[in-house]
Protein backbone atom coordinates (compact mmCIF):
# COMPACT_ATOMS: atom_id res chain seq x y z
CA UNK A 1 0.00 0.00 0.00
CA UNK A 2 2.96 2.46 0.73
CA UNK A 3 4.63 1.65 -2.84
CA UNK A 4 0.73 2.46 -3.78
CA UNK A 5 0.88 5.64 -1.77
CA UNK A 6 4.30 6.82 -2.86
CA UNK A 7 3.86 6.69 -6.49
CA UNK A 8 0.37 8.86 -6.60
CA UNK A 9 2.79 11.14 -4.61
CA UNK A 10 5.29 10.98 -7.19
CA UNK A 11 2.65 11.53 -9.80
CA UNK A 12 0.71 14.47 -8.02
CA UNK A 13 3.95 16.53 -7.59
CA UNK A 14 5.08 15.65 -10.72
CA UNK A 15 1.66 17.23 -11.90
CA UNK A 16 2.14 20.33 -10.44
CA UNK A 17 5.62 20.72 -11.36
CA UNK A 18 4.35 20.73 -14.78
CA UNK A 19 1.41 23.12 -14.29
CA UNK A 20 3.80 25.17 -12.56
CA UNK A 21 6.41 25.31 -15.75
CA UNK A 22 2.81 25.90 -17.87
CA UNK A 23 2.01 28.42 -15.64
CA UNK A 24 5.35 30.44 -16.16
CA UNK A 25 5.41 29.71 -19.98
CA UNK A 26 2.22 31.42 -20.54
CA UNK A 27 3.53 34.35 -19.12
CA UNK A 28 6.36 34.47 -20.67
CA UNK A 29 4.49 33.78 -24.19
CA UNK A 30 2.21 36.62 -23.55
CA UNK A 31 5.27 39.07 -22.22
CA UNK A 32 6.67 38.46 -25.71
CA UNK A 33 3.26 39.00 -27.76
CA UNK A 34 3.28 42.60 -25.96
CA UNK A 35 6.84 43.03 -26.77
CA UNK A 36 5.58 41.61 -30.48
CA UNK A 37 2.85 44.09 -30.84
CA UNK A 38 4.94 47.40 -29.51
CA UNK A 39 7.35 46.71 -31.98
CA UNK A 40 4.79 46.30 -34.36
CA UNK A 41 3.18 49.57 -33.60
CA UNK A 42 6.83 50.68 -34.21
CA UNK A 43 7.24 49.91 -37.52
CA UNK A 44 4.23 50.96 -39.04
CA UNK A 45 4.43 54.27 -37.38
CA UNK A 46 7.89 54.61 -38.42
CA UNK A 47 6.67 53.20 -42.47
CA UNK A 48 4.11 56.03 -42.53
CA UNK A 49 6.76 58.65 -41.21
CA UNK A 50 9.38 57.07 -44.32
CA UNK A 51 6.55 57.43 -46.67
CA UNK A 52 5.74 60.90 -45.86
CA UNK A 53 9.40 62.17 -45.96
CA UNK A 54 9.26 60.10 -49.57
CA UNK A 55 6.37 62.28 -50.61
CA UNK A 56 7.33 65.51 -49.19
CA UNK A 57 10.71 64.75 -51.05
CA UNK A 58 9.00 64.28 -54.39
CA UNK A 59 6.87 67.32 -53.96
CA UNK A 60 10.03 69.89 -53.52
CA UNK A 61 11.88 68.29 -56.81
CA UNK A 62 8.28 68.71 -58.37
CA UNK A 63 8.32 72.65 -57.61
């Protein structure tokens, strides 16, 4: 019955080990999606500020 005993043990710690490392990779999956999206935000503010210096510097050779 102890051998019994000691293995569920095994298992149930064992189980929360793991939902403990899930726990911590979710975070850290979601930490870098917000890090994902800022940059992303980033770059498309910084593509419309390249395109409008591109314009601008068509319009003075146009003048």
């Amino acid at each position: 019955m102890f051998g019994l005993t000691g293995r569920l043990w095994t298992a149930l710690t064992a189980i929360i080990k793991l939902e403990d490392k899930v726990t911590r990779q979710s975070e850290a999956i979601r930490q870098q999606q917000a890090k994902i999206e800022n940059l992303t935000e980033r770059m498309i503010r910084l593509e419309t500020l390249l395109e409008v210096v591109i314009r601008s510097s068509e319009f003075k050779r146009l003048n």
